[in-house]
C-alpha atoms as a PDB file:
ATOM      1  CA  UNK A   1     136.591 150.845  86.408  1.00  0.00           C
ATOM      2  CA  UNK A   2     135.791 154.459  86.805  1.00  0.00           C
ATOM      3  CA  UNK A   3     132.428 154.603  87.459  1.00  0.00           C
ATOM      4  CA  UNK A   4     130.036 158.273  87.546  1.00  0.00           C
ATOM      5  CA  UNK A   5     127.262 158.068  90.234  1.00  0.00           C
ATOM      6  CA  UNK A   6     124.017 160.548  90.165  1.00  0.00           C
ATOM      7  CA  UNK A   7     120.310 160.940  90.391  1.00  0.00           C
ATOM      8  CA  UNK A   8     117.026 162.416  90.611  1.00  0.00           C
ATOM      9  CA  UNK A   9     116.629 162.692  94.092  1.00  0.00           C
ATOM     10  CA  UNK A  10     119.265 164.591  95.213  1.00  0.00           C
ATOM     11  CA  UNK A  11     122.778 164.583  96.403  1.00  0.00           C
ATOM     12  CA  UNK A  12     121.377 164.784  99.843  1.00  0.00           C
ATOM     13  CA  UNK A  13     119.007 161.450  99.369  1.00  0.00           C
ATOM     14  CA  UNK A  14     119.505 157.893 100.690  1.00  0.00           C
ATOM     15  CA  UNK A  15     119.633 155.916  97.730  1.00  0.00           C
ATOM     16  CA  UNK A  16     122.418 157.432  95.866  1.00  0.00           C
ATOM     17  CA  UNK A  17     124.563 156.948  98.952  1.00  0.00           C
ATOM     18  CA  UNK A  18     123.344 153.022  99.503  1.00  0.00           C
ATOM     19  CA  UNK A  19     124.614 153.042  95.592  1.00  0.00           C
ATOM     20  CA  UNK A  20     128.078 154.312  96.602  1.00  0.00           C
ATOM     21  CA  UNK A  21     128.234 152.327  99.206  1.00  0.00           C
ATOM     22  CA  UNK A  22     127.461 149.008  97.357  1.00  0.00           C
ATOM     23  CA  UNK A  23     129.898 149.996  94.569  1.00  0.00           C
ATOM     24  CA  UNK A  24     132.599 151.089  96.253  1.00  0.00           C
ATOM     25  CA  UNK A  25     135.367 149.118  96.163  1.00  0.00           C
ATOM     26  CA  UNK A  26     134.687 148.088  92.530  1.00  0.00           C
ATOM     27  CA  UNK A  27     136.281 150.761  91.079  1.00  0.00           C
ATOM     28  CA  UNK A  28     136.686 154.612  91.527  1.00  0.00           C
ATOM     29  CA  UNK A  29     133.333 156.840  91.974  1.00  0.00           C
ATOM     30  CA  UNK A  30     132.704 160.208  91.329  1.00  0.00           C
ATOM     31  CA  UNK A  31     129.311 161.374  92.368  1.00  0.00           C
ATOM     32  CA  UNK A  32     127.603 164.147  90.457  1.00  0.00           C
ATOM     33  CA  UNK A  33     123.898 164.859  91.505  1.00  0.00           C
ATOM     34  CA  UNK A  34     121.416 167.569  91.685  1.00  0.00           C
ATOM     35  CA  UNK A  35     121.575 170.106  94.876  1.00  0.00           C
ATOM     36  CA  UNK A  36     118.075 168.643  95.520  1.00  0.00           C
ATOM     37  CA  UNK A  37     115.165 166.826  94.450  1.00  0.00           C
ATOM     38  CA  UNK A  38     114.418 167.019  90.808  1.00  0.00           C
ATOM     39  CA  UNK A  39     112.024 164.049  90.262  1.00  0.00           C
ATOM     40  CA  UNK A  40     109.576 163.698  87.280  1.00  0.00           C
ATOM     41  CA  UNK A  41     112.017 166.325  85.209  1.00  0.00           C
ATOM     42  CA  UNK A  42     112.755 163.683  82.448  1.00  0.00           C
ATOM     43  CA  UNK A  43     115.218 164.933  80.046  1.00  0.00           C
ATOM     44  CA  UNK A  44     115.436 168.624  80.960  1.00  0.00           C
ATOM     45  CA  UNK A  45     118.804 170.309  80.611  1.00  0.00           C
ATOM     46  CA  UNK A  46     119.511 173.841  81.927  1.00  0.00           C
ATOM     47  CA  UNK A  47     120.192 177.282  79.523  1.00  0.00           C
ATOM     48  CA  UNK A  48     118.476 179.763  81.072  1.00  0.00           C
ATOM     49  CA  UNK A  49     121.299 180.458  83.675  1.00  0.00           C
ATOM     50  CA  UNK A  50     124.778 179.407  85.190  1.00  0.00           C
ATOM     51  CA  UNK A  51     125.420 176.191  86.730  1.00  0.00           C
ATOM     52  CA  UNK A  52     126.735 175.885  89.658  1.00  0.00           C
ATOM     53  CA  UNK A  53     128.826 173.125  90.737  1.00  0.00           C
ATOM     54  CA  UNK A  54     129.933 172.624  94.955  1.00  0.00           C
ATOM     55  CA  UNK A  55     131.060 169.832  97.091  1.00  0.00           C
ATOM     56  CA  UNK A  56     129.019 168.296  99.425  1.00  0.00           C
ATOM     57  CA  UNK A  57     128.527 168.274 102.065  1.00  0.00           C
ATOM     58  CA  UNK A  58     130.170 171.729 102.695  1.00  0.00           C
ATOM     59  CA  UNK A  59     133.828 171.251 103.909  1.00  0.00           C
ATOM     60  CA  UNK A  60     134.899 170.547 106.917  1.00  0.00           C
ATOM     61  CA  UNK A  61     132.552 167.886 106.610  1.00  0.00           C
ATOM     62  CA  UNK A  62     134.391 164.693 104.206  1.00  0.00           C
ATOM     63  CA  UNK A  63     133.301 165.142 100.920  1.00  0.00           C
ATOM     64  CA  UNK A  64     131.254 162.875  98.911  1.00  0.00           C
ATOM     65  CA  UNK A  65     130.106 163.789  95.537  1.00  0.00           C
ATOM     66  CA  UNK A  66     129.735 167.288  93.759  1.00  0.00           C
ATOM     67  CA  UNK A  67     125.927 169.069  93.816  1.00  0.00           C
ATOM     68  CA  UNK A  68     124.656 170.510  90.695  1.00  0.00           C
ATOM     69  CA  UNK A  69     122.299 173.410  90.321  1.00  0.00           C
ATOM     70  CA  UNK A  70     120.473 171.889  87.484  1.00  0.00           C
ATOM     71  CA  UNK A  71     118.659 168.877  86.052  1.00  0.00           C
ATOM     72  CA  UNK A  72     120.018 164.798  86.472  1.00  0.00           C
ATOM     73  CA  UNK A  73     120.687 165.600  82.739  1.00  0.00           C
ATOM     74  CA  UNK A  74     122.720 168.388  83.577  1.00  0.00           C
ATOM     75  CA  UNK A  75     124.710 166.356  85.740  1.00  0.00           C
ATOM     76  CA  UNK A  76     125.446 164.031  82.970  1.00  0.00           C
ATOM     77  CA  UNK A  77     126.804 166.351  81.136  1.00  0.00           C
ATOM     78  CA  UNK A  78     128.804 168.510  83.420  1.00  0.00           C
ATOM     79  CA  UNK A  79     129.993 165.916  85.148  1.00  0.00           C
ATOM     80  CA  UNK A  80     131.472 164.229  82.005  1.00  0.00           C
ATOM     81  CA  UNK A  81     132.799 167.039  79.972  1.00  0.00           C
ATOM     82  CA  UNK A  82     133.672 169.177  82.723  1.00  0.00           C
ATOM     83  CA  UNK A  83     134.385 167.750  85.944  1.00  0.00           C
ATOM     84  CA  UNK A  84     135.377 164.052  85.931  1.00  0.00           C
ATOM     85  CA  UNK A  85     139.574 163.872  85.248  1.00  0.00           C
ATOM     86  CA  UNK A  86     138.756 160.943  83.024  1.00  0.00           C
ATOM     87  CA  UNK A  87     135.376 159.789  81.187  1.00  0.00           C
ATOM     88  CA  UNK A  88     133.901 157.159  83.183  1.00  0.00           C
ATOM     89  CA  UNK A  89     133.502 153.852  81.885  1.00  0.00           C
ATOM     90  CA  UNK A  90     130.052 153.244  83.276  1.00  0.00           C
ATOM     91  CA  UNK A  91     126.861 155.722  84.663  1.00  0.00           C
ATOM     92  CA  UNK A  92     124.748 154.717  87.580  1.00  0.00           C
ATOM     93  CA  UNK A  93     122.074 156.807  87.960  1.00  0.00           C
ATOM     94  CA  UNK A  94     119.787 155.987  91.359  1.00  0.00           C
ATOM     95  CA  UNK A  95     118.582 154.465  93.113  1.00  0.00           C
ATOM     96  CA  UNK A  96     115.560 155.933  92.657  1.00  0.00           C
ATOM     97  CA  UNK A  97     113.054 156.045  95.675  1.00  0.00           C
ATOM     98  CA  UNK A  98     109.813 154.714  93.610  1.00  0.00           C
ATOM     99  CA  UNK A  99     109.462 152.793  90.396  1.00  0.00           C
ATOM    100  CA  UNK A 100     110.328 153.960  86.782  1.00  0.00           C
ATOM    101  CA  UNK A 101     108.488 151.142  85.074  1.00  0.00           C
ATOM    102  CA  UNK A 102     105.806 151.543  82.362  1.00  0.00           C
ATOM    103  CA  UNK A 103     105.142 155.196  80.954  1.00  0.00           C
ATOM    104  CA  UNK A 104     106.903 156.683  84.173  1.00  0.00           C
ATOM    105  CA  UNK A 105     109.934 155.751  81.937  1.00  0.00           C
ATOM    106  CA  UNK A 106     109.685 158.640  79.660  1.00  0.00           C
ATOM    107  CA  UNK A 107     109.208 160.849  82.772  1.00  0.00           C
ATOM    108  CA  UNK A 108     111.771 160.174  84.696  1.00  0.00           C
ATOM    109  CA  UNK A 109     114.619 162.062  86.365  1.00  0.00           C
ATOM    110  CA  UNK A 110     116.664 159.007  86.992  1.00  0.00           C
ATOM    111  CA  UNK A 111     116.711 157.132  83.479  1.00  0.00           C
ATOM    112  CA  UNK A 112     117.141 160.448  81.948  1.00  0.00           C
ATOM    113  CA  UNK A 113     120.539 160.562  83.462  1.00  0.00           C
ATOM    114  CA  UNK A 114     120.839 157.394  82.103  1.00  0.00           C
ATOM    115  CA  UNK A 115     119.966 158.099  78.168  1.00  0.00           C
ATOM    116  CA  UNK A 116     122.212 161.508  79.009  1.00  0.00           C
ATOM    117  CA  UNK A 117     125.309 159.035  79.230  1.00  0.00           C
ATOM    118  CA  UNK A 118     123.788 157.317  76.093  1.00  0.00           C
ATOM    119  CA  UNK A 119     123.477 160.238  74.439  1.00  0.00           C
ATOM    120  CA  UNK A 120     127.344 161.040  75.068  1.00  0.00           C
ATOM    121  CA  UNK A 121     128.208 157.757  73.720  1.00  0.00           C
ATOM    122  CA  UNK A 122     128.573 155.898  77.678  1.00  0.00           C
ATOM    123  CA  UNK A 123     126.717 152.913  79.187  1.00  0.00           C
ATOM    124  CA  UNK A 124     124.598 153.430  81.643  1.00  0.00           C
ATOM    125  CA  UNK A 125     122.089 151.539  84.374  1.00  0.00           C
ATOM    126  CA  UNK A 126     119.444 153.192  86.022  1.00  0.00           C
ATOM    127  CA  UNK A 127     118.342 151.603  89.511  1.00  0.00           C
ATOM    128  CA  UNK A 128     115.082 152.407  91.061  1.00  0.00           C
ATOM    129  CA  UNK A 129     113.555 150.752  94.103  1.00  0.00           C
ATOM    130  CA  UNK A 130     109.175 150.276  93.992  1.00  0.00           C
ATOM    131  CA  UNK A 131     108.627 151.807  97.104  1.00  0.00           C
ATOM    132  CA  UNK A 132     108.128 155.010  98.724  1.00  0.00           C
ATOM    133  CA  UNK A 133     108.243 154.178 101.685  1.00  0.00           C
ATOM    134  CA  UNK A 134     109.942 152.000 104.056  1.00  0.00           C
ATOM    135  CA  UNK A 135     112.090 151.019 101.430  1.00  0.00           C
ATOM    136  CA  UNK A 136     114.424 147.990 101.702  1.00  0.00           C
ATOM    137  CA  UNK A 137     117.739 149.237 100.576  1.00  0.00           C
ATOM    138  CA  UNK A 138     119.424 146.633 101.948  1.00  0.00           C
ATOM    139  CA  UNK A 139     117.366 144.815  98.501  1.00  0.00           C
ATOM    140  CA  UNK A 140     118.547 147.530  96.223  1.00  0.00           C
ATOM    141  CA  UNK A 141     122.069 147.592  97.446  1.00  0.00           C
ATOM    142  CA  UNK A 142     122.750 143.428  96.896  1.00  0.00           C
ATOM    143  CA  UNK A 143     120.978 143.512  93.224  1.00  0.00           C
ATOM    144  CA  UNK A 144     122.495 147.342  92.238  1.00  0.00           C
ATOM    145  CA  UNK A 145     126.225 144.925  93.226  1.00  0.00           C
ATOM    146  CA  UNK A 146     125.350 142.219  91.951  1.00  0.00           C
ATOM    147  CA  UNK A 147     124.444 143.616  88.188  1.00  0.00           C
ATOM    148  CA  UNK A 148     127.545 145.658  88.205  1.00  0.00           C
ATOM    149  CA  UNK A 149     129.869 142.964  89.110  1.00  0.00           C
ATOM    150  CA  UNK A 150     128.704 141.381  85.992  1.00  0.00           C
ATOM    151  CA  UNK A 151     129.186 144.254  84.000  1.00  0.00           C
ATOM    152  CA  UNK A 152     132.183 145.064  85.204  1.00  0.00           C
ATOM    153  CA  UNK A 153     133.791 141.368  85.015  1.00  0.00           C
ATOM    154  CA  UNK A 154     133.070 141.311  81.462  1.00  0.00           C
ATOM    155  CA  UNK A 155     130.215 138.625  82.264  1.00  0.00           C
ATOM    156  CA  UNK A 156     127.410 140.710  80.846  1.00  0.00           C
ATOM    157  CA  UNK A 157     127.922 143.097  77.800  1.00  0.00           C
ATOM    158  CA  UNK A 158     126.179 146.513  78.335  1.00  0.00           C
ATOM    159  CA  UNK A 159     127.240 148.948  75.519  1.00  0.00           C
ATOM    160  CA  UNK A 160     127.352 152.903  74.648  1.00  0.00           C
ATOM    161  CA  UNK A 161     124.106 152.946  72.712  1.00  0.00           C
ATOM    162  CA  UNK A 162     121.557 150.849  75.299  1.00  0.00           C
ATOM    163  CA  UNK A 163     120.918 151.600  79.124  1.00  0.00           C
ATOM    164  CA  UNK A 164     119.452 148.962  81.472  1.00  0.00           C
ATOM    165  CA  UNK A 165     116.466 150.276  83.109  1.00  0.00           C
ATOM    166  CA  UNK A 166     116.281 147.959  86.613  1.00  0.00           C
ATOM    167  CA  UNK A 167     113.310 148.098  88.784  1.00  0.00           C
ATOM    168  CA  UNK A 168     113.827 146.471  92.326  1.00  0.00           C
ATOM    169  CA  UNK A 169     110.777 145.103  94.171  1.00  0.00           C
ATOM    170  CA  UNK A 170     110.713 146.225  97.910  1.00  0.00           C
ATOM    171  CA  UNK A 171     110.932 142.806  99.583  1.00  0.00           C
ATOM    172  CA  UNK A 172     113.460 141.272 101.146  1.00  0.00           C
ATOM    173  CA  UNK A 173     116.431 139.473  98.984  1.00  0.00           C
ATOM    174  CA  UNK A 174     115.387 136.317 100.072  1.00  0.00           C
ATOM    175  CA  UNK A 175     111.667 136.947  98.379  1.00  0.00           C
ATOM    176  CA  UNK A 176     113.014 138.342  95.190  1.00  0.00           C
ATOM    177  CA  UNK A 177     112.774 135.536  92.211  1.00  0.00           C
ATOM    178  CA  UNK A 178     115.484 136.375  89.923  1.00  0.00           C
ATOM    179  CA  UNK A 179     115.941 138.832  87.441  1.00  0.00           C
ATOM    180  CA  UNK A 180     113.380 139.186  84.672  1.00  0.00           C
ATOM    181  CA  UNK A 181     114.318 140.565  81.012  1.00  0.00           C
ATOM    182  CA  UNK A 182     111.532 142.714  80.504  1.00  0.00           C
ATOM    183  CA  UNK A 183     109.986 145.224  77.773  1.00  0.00           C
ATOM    184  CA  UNK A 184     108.555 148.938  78.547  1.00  0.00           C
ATOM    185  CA  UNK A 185     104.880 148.434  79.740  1.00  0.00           C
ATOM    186  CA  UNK A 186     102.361 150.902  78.352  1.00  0.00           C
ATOM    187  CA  UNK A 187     100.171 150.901  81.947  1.00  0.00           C
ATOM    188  CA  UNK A 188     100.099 154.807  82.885  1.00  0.00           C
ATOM    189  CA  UNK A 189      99.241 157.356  85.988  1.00  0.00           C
ATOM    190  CA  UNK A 190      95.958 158.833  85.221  1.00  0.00           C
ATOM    191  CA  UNK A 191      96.479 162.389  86.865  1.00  0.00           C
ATOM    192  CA  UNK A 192      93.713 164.384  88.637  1.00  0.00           C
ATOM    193  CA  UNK A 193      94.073 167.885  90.230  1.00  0.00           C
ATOM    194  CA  UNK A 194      92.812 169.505  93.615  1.00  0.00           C
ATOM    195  CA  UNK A 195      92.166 172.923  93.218  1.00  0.00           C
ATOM    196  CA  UNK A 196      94.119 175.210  96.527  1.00  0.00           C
ATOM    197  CA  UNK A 197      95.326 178.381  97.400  1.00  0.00           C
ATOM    198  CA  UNK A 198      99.092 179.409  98.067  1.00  0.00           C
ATOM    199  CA  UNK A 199     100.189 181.363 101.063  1.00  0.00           C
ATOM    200  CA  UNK A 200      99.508 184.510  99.348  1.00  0.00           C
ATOM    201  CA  UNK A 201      95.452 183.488  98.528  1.00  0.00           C
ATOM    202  CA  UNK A 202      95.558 182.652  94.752  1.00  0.00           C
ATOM    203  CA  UNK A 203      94.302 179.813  93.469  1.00  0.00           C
ATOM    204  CA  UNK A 204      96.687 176.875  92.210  1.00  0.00           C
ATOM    205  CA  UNK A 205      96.393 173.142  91.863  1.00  0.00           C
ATOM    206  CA  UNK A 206      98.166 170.314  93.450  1.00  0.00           C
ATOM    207  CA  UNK A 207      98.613 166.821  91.258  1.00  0.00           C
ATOM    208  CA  UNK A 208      98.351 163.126  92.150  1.00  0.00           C
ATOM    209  CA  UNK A 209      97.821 160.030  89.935  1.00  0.00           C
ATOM    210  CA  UNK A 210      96.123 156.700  90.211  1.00  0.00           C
ATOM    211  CA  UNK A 211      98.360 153.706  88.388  1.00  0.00           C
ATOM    212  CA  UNK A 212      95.796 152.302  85.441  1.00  0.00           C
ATOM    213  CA  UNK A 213      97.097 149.502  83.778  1.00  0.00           C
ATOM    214  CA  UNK A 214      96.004 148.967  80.775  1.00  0.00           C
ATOM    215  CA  UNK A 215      96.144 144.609  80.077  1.00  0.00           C
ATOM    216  CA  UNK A 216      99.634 144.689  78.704  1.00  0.00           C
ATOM    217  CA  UNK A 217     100.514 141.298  77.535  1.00  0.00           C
ATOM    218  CA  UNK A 218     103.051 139.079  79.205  1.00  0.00           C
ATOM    219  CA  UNK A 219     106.713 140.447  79.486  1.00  0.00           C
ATOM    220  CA  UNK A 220     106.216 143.423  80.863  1.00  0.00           C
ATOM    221  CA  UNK A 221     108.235 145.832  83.095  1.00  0.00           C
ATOM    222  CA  UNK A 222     104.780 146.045  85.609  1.00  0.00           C
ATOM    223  CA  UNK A 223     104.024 142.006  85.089  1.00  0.00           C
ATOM    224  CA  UNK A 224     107.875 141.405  86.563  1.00  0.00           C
ATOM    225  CA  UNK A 225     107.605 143.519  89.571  1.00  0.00           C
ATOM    226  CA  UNK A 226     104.276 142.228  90.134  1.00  0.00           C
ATOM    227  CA  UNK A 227     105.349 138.769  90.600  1.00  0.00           C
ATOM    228  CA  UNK A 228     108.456 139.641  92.811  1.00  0.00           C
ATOM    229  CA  UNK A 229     111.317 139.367  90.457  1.00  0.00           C
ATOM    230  CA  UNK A 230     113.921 142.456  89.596  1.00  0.00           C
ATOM    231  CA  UNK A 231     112.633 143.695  86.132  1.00  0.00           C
ATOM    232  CA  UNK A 232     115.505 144.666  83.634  1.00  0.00           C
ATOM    233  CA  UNK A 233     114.672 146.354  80.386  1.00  0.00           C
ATOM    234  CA  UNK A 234     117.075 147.249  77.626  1.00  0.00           C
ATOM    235  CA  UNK A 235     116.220 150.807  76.292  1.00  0.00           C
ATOM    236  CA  UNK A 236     118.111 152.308  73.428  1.00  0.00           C
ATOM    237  CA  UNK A 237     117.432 156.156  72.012  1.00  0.00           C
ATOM    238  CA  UNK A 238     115.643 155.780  68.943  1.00  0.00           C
ATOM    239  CA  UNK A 239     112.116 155.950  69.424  1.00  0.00           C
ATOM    240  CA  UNK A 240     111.001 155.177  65.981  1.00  0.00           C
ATOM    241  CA  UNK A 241     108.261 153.082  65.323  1.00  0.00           C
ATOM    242  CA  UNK A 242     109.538 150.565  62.701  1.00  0.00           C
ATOM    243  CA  UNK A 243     106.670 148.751  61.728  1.00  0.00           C
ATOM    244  CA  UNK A 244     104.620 151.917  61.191  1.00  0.00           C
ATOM    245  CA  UNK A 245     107.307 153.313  59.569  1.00  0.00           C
ATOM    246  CA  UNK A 246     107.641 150.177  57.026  1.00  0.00           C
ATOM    247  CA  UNK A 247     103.185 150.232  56.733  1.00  0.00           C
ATOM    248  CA  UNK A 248     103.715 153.873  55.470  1.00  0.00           C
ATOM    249  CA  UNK A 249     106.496 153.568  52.853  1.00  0.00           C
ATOM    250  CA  UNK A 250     103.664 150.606  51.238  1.00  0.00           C
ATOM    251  CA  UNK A 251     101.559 153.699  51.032  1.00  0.00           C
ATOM    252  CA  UNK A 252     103.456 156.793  51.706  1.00  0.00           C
ATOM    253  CA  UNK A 253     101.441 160.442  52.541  1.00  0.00           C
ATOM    254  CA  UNK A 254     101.945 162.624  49.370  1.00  0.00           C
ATOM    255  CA  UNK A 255     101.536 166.969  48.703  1.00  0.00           C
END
């Protein structure tokens, strides 16, 4: 199989390497990522200037994947229309260094990539590890295999117009309890703001969040990670919202 690697992170960042490394032999990689870190950027593509497309690392050094100057989107694109000799059969997009579970989904860098290949009509898997911090890669590298072995064998059926979000609980492999077919939580990061000054004096702001969760029922994303088991959730483009969409054709809105 001919498989397209990238990320959110960077080029430069652990995770997309542990996924290259875990892959490998199963196929023939080319590795496509942002020139550095462009978490939390969602689906953001670039028209306000050039790309700009180089290997890295810099030669001599052996090469390993080409760095991007814009967006995991970006990459997506480019690398697919532009710089791949062949369209791949399958994205991988991560692994992500912290979750993408609940509404983080619809922020992040690293299953944007993801719907990206959608959008171009390729599957895609998006692999993000729940830590930021002493992560466990050897974790992420065994399950990241293991799924795309399947996929790959023809065991499991991933197609064009759904990606597979996976979120991978920072424990060992031993402590993980299976895989977990799981729906998008709605739990959220509330986000407050500390007021600072930059080098130059003027005031700016600097953002964190605290995780609420909001008493999601069973099957969630959050509830799967929470109880130690790898949490994979089928996400597909279309964002409708059938049932509100049916309520309001009872009684549409009329001029």
């Amino acid at each position: 199989m001919n498989y397209l690697l990238t990320n959110d992170d960077g080029i430069q960042a652990d995770g997309i390497r542990v996924l290259a490394d875990a892959v490998r032999d199963l196929g023939t990689l080319h590795v496509v990522a942002p020139d550095g870190e462009r978490s939390a950027i969602a689906q953001a593509i670039t028209l306000d200037r050039p790309l700009y497309a180089d290997p890295w690392p810099a030669p001599p050094a052996p090469p390993f994947g080409t760095a991007v100057s814009g967006t995991p989107a970006d990459c997506v694109k480019i690398g697919i229309r532009q710089l791949l000799p062949t369209p791949p059969d399958l994205v991988l997009s991560g692994i992500n260094l912290g979750p993408n579970a609940g509404i983080s989904v619809l922020y992040s860098g690293t299953v944007s990539a993801a719907t990206e290949a959608l959008i171009l009509g390729y599957p895609a898997i998006a692999f993000s590890l729940t830590t930021f911090t002493d992560p466990c890669w050897d974790t992420a590298a065994r399950v990241a295999r293991r799924i795309v072995e399947q996929v790959a064998s023809g065991g499991l059926r991933l197609t064009p117009d759904t990606l597979w979000n996976v979120n991978i609980p920072n424990v060992p492999y031993a402590a993980l309890r299976g895989i977990r077919l799981s729906r998008m939580g709605e739990s959220r990061f509330i986000e407050h703001y500390t007021p600072v000054r930059d080098a130059a004096g003027r005031p700016c702001w600097t953002m964190q969040g605290d995780l609420v969760e909001l008493g999601d029922p069973d099957g969630t994303d959050l509830q799967a990670l929470r109880e130690n088991c790898v949490s994979l959730t089928p996400i597909r483009l279309d964002r409708t919202h059938h049932a509100a969409l049916a309520s309001l054709r009872r009684n549409p809105p009329a001029l």
